[in-house]
Protein backbone atom coordinates (compact mmCIF):
# COMPACT_ATOMS: atom_id res chain seq x y z
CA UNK A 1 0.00 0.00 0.00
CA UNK A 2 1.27 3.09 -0.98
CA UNK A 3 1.92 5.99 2.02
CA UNK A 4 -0.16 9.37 1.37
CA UNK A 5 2.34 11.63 0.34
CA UNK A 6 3.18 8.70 -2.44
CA UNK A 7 -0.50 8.87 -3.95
CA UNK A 8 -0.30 13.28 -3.68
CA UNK A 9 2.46 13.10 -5.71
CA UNK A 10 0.65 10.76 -8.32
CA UNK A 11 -2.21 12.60 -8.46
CA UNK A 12 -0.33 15.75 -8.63
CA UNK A 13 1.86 14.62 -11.32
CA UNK A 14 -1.23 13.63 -13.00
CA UNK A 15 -2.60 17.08 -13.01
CA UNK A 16 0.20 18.69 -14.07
CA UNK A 17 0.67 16.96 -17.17
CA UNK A 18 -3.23 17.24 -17.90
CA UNK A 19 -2.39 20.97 -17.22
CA UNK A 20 0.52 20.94 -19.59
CA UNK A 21 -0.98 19.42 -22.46
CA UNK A 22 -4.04 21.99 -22.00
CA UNK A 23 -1.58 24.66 -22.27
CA UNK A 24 -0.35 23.74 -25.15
CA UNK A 25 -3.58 23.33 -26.75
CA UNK A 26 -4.59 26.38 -25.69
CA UNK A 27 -1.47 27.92 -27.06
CA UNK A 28 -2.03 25.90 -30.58
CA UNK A 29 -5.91 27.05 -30.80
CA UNK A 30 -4.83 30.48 -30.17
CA UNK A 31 -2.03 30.48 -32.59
CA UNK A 32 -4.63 29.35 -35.34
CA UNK A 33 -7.97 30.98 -34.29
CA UNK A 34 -7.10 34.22 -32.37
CA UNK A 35 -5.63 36.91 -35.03
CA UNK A 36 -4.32 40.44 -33.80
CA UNK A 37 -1.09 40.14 -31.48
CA UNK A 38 1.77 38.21 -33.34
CA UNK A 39 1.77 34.29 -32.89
CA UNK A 40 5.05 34.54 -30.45
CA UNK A 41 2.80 36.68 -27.55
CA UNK A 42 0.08 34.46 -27.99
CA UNK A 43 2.29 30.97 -27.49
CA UNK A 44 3.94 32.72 -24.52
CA UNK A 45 0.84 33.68 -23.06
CA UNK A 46 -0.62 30.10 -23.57
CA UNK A 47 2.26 28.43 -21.57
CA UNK A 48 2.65 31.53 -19.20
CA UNK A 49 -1.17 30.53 -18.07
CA UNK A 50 -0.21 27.44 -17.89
CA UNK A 51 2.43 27.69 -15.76
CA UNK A 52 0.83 29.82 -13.54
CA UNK A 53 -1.78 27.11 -13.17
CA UNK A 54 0.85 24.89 -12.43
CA UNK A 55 2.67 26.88 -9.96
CA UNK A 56 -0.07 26.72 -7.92
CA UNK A 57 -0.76 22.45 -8.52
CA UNK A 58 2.59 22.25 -7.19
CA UNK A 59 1.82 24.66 -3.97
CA UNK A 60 -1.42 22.54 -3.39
CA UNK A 61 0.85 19.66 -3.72
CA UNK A 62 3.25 20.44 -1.26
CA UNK A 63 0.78 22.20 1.26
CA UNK A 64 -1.20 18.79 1.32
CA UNK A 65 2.22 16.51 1.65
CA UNK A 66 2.92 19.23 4.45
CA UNK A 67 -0.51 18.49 6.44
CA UNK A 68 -0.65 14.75 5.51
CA UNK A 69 0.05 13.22 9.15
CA UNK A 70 0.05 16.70 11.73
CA UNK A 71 -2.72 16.98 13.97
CA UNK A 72 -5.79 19.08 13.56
CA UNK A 73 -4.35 22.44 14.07
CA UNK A 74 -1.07 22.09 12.58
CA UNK A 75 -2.52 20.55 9.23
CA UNK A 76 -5.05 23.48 9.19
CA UNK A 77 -2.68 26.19 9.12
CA UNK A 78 -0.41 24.22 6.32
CA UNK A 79 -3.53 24.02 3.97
CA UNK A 80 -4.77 27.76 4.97
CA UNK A 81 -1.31 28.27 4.15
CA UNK A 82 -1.14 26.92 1.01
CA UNK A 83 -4.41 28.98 -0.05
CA UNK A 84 -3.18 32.26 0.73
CA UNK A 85 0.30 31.40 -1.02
CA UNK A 86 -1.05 29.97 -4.15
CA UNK A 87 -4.02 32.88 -4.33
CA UNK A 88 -1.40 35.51 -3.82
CA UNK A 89 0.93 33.78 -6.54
CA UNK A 90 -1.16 33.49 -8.88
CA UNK A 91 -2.92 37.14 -8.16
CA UNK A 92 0.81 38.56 -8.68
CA UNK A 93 1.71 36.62 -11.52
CA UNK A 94 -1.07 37.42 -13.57
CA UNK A 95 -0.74 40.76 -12.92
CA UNK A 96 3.05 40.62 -14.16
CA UNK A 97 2.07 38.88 -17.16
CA UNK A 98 -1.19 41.34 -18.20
CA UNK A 99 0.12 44.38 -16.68
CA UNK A 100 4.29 44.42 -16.98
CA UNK A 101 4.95 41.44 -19.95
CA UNK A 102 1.42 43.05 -22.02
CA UNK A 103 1.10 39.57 -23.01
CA UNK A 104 -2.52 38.72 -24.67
CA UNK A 105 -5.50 38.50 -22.04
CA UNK A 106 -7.32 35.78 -24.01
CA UNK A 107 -5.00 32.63 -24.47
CA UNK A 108 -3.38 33.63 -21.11
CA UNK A 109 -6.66 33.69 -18.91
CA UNK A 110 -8.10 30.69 -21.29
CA UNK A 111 -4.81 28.77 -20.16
CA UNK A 112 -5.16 29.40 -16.60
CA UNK A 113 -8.82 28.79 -16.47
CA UNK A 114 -8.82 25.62 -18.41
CA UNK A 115 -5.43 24.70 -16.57
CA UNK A 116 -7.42 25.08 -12.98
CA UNK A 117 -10.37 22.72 -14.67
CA UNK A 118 -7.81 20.06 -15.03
CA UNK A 119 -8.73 19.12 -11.25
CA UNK A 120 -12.09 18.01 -12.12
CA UNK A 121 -10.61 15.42 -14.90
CA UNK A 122 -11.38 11.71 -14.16
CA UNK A 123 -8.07 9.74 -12.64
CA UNK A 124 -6.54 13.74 -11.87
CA UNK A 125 -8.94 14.60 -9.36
CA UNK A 126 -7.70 17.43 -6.64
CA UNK A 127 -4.61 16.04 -4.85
């Protein structure tokens, strides 16, 4: 039987590569349907919503490992924790990439959004 920071790190493998592979469809449906900013902003903006996404997978990931095992209180504060950290990370790093990189809104917020919808995929649920 497998110990419970063994199957977080499955599942959270597992939802980062669903995340990954949406990012990069993302990034090739905006390359061939959205037209306006030039096809390099629109790939980096795919995979920089991605990545955000991920950043915060990987936060969730850890935070959970963290509480797996510590009593009430102490497993509490590592998954409060992890909330604030991965709301303020990815509140701050979208703002970097809308409002210092100008990188396009669209395939950026589309990558993120569909990136965070990666949790509800059968076999990748929340870790």
């Amino acid at each position: 039987m497998k110990a419970a920071a063994d199957v977080f790190s499955d599942r959270v493998r597992r939802v980062l590569l669903w995340q990954a592979a949406t990012a990069c469809a993302v990034g090739c449906a905006s390359a061939a349907l959205v037209s306006g900013p030039p096809l390099s902003a629109r790939l980096m903006a795919a995979l920089a919503g991605g990545g955000i996404a991920m950043a915060g997978t990987l936060i969730l990931g850890h935070s959970l490992a963290r509480a797996d095992g510590k009593d009430g209180a102490a497993g509490q504060l590592w998954l409060y924790g992890g909330f604030v950290l991965r709301f303020l990370l990815a509140l701050a790093l979208l703002f970097v990439a809308l409002g210092v990189l100008h990188l396009p809104g669209v395939p950026l917020v589309a990558a993120f959004g569909f990136g965070q919808l990666m949790y509800a995929m059968p076999g990748g649920r929340a870790p």
